[in-house]
N, C-alpha and C. Protein backbone atom coordinates (compact mmCIF):
# COMPACT_ATOMS: atom_id res chain seq x y z
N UNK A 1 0.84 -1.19 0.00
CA UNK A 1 0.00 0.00 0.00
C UNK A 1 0.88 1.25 0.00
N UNK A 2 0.43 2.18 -0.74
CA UNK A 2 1.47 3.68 -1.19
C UNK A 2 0.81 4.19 0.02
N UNK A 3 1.68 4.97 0.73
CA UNK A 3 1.08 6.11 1.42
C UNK A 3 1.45 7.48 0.43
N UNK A 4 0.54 8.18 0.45
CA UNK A 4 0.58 9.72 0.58
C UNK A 4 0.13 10.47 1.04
N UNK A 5 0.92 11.29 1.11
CA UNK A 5 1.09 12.51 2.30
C UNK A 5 1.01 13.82 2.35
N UNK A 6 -0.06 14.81 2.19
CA UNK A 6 -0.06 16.12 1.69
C UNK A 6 0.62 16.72 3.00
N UNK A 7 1.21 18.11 2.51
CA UNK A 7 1.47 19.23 3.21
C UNK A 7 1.26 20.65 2.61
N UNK A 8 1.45 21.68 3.83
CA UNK A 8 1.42 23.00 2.79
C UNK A 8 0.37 24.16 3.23
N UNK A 9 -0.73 23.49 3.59
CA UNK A 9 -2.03 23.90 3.52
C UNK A 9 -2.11 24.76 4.37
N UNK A 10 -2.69 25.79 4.36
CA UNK A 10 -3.23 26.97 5.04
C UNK A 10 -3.92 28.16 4.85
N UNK A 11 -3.98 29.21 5.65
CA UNK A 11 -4.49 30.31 5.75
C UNK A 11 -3.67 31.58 4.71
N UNK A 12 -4.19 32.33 3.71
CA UNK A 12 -3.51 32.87 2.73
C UNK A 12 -4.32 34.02 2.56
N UNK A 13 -3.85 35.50 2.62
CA UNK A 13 -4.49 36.33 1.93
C UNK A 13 -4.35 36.58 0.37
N UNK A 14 -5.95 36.82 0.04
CA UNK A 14 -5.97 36.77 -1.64
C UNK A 14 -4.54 37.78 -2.16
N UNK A 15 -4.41 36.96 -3.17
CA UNK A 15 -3.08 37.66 -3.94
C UNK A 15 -1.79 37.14 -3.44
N UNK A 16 -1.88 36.31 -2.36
CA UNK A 16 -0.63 35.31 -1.72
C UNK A 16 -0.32 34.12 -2.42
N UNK A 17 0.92 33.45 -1.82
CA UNK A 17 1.08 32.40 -2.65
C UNK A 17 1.19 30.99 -1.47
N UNK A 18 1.16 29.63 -1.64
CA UNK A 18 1.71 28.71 -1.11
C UNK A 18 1.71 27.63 -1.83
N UNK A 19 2.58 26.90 -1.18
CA UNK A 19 3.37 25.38 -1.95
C UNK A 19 3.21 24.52 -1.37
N UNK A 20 2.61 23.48 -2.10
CA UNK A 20 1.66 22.08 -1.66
C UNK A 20 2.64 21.05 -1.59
N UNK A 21 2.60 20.29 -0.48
CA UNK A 21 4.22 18.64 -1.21
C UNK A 21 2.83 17.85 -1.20
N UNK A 22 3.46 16.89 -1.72
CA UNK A 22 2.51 15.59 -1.58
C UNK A 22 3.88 14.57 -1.72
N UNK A 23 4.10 13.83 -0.43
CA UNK A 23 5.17 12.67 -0.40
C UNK A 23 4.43 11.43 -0.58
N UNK A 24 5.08 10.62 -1.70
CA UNK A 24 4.58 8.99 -1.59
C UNK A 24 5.61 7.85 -0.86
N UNK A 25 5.20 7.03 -0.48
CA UNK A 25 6.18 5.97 -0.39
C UNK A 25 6.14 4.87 -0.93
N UNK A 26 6.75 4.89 -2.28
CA UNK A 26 6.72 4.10 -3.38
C UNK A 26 7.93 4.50 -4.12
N UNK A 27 8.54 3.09 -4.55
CA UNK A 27 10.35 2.79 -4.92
C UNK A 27 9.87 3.12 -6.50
N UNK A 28 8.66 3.41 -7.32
CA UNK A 28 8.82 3.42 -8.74
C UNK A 28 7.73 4.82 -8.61
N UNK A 29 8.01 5.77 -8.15
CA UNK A 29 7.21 7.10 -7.80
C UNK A 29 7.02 7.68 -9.88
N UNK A 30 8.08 7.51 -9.92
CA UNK A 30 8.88 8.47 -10.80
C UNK A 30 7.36 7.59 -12.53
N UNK A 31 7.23 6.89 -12.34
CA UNK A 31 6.57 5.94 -12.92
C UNK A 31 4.92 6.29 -13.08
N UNK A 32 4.51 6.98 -11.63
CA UNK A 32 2.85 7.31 -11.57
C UNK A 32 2.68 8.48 -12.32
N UNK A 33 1.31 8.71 -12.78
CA UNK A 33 0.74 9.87 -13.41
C UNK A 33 0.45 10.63 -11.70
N UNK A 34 0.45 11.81 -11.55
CA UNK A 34 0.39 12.67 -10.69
C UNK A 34 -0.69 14.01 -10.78
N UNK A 35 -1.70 13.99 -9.91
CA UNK A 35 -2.27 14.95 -10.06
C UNK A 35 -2.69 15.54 -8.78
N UNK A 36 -3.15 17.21 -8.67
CA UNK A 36 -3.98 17.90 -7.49
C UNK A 36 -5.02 18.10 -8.18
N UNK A 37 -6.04 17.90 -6.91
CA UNK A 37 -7.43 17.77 -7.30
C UNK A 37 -7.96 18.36 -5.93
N UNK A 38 -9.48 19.54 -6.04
CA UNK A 38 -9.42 20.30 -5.27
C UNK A 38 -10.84 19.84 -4.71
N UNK A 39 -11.38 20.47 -3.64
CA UNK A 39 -12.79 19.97 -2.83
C UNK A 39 -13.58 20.94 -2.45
N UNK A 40 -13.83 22.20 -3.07
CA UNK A 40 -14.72 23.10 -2.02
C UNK A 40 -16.11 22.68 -1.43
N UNK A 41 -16.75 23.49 -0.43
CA UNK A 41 -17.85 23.17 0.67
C UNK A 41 -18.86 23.05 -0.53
N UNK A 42 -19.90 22.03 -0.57
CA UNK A 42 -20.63 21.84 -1.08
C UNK A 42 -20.91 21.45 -2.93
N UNK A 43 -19.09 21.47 -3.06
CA UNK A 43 -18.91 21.30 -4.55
C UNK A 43 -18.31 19.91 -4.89
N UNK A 44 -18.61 19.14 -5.87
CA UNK A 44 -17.37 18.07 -6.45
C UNK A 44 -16.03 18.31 -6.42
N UNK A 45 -15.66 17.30 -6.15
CA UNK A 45 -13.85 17.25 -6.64
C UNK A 45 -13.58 17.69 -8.16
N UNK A 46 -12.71 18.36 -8.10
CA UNK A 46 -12.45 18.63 -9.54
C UNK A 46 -11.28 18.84 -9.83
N UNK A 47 -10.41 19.03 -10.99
CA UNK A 47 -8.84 18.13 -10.86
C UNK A 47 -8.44 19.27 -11.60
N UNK A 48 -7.05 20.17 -10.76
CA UNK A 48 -6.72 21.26 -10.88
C UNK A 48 -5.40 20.72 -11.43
N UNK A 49 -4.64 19.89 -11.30
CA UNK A 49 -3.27 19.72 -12.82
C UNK A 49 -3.35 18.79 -12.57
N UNK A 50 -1.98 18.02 -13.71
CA UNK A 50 -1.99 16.56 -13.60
C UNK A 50 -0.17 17.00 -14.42
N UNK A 51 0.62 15.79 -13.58
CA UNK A 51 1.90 15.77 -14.58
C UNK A 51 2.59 13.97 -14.90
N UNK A 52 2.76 13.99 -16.39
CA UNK A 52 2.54 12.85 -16.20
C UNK A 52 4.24 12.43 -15.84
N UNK A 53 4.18 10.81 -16.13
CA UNK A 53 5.69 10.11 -16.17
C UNK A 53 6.63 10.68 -16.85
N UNK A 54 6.33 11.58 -18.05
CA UNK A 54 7.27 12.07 -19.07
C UNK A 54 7.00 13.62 -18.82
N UNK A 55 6.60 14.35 -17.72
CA UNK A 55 6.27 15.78 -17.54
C UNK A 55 5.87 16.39 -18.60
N UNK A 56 4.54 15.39 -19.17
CA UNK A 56 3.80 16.95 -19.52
C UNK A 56 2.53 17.03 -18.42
N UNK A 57 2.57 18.44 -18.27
CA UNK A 57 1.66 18.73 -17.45
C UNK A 57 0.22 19.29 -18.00
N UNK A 58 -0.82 19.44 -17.53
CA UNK A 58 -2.13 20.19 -17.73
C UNK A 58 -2.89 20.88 -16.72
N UNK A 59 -3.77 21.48 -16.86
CA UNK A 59 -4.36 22.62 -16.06
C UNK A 59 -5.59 22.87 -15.97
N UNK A 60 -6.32 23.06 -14.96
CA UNK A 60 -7.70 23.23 -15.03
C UNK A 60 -7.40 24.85 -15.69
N UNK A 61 -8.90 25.44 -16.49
CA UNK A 61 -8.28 26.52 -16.97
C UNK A 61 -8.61 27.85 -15.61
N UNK A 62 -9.33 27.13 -14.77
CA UNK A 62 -8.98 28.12 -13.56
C UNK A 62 -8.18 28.41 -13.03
N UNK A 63 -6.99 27.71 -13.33
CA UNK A 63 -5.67 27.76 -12.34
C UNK A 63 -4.79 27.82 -13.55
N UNK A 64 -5.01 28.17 -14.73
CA UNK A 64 -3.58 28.67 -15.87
C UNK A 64 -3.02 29.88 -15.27
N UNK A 65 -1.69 30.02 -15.85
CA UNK A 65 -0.55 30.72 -15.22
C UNK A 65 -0.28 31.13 -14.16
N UNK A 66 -1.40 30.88 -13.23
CA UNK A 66 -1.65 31.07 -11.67
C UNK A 66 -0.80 29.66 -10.78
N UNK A 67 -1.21 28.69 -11.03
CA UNK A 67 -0.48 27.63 -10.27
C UNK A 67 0.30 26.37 -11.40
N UNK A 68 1.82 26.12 -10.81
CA UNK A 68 2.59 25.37 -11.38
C UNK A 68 2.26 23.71 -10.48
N UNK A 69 2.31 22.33 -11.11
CA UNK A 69 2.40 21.54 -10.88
C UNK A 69 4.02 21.02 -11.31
N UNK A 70 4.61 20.29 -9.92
CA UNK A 70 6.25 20.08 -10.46
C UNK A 70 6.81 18.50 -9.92
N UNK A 71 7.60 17.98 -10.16
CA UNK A 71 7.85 16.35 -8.83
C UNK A 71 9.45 16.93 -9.26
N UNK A 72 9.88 15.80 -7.94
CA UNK A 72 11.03 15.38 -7.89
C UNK A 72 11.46 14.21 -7.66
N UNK A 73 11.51 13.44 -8.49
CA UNK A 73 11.63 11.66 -8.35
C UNK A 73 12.35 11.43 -7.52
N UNK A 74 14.11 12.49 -6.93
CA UNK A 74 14.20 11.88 -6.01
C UNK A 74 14.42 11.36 -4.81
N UNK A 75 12.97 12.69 -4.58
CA UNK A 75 12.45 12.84 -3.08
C UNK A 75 10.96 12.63 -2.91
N UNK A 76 10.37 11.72 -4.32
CA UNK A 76 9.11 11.00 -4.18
C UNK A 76 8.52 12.24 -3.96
N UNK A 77 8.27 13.14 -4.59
CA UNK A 77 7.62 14.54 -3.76
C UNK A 77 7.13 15.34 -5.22
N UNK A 78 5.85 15.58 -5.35
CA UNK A 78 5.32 16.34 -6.18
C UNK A 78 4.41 17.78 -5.52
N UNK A 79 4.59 18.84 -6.23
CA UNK A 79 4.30 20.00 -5.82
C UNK A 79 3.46 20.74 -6.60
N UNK A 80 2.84 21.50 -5.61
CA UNK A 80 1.59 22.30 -6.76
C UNK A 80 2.35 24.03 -5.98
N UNK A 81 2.65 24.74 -6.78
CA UNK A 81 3.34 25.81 -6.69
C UNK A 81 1.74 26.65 -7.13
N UNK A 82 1.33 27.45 -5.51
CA UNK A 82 -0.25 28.21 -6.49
C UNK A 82 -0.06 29.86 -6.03
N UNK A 83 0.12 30.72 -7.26
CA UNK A 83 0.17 32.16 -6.87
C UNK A 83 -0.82 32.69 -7.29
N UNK A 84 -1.13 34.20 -6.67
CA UNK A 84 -2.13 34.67 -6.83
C UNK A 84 -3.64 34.28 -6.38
N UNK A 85 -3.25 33.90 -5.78
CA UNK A 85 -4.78 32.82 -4.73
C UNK A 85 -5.63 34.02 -4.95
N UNK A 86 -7.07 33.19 -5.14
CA UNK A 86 -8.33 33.99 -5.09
C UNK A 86 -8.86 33.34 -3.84
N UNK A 87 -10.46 34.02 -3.27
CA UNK A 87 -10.96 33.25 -2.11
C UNK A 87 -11.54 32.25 -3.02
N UNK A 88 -11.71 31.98 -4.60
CA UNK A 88 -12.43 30.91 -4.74
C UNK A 88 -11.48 29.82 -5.00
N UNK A 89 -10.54 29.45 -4.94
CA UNK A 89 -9.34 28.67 -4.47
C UNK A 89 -9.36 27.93 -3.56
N UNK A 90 -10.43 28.97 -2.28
CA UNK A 90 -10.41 27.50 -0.91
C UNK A 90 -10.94 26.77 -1.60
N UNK A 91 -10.53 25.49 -0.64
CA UNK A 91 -10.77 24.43 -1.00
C UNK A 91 -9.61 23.32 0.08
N UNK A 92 -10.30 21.81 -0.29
CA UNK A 92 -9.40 20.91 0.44
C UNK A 92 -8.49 20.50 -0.50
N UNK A 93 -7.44 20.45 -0.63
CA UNK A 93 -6.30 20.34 -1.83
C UNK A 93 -5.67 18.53 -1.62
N UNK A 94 -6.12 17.48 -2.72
CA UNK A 94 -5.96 16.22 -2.49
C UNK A 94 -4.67 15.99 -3.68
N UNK A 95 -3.67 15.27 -3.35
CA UNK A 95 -2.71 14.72 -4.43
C UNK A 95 -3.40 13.23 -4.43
N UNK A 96 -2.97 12.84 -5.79
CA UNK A 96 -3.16 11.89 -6.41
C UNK A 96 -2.26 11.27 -7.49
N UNK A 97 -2.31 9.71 -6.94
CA UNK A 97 -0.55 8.92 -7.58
C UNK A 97 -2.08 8.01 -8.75
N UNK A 98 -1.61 7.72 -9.94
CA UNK A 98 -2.43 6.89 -10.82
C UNK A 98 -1.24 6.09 -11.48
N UNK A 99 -1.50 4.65 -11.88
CA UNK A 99 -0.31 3.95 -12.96
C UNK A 99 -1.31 3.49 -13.31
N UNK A 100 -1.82 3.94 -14.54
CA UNK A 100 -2.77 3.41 -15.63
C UNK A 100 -3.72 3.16 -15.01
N UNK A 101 -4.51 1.67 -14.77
CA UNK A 101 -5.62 1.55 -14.36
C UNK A 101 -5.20 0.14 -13.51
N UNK A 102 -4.28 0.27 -12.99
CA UNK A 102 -3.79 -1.03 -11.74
C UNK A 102 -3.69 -0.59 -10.51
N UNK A 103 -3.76 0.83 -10.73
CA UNK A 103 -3.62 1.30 -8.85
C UNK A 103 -3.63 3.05 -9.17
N UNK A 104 -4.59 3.38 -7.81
CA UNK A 104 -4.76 4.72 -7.44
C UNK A 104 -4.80 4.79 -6.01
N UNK A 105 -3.86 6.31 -6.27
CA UNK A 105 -3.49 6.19 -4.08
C UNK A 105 -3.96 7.70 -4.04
N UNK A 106 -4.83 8.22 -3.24
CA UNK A 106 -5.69 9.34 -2.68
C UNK A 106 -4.53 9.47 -1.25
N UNK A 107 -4.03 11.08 -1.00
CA UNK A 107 -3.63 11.25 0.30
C UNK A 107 -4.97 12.18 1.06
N UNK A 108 -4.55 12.63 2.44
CA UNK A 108 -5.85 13.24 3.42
C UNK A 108 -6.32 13.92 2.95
N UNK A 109 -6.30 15.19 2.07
CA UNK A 109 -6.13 16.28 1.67
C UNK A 109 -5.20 17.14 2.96
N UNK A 110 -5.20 18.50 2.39
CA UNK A 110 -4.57 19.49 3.13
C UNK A 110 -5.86 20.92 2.66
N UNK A 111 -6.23 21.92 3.86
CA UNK A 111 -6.70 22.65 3.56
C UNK A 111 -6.65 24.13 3.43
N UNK A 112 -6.56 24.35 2.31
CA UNK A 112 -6.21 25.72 1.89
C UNK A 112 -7.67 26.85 1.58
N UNK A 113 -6.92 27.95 2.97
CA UNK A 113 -8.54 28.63 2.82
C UNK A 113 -7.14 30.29 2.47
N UNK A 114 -8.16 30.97 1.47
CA UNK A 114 -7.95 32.42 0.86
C UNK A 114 -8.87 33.20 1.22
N UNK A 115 -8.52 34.35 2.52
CA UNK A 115 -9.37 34.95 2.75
C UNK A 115 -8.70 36.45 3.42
N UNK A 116 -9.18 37.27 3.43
CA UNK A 116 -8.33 39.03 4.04
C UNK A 116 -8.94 38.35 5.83
């Protein structure tokens, strides 16, 4: 079983920035498709980047040029780099490890609220 592990999460005034880790513990990290996927109060999950095995990345278009998705194979550690936070940004911020369709690992989330 993969663990993952969000960090990062907090309290931000709009127009601030913060940096999400998500650690796995898994010897072929470098191998999973990688994505953040976000949770606000009363809304669906909905999947704010994704980077794959070969780094290309994608973007919800709410979060273009505003937040970077990045890993580092090798510290098992993928990052969502998010500037310019709006308050509609809160949200519970979940990483997500995928290898095709043989295994998916969900961490706690971490919660990121944008507010003065």
């Amino acid at each position: 079983q993969v663990q993952v592990v969000e960090s990062g999460g907090g309290l931000v005034q709009p127009g601030g920035s913060l940096r999400l880790s998500c650690a796995a513990s898994t010897s072929i990290f470098r191998l999973y498709e990688k994505a953040w996927y976000r949770q606000a109060p009363g809304k669906q999950r909905e999947l704010v980047a994704t980077i794959t095995s070969g780094d290309n990345t994608n973007y919800a278009d709410s979060v273009k040029g505003r937040f970077t998705i990045s890993r580092d194979n090798a510290k098992n550690t993928v990052y969502l780099q998010m500037n310019s936070l709006k308050p509609e940004d809160t949200a519970v911020y979940y990483c997500n490890l995928k290898y095709g369709s043989l295994a998916t690992y969900w961490g706690q989330g971490t919660q990121v609220t944008v507010s003065s």
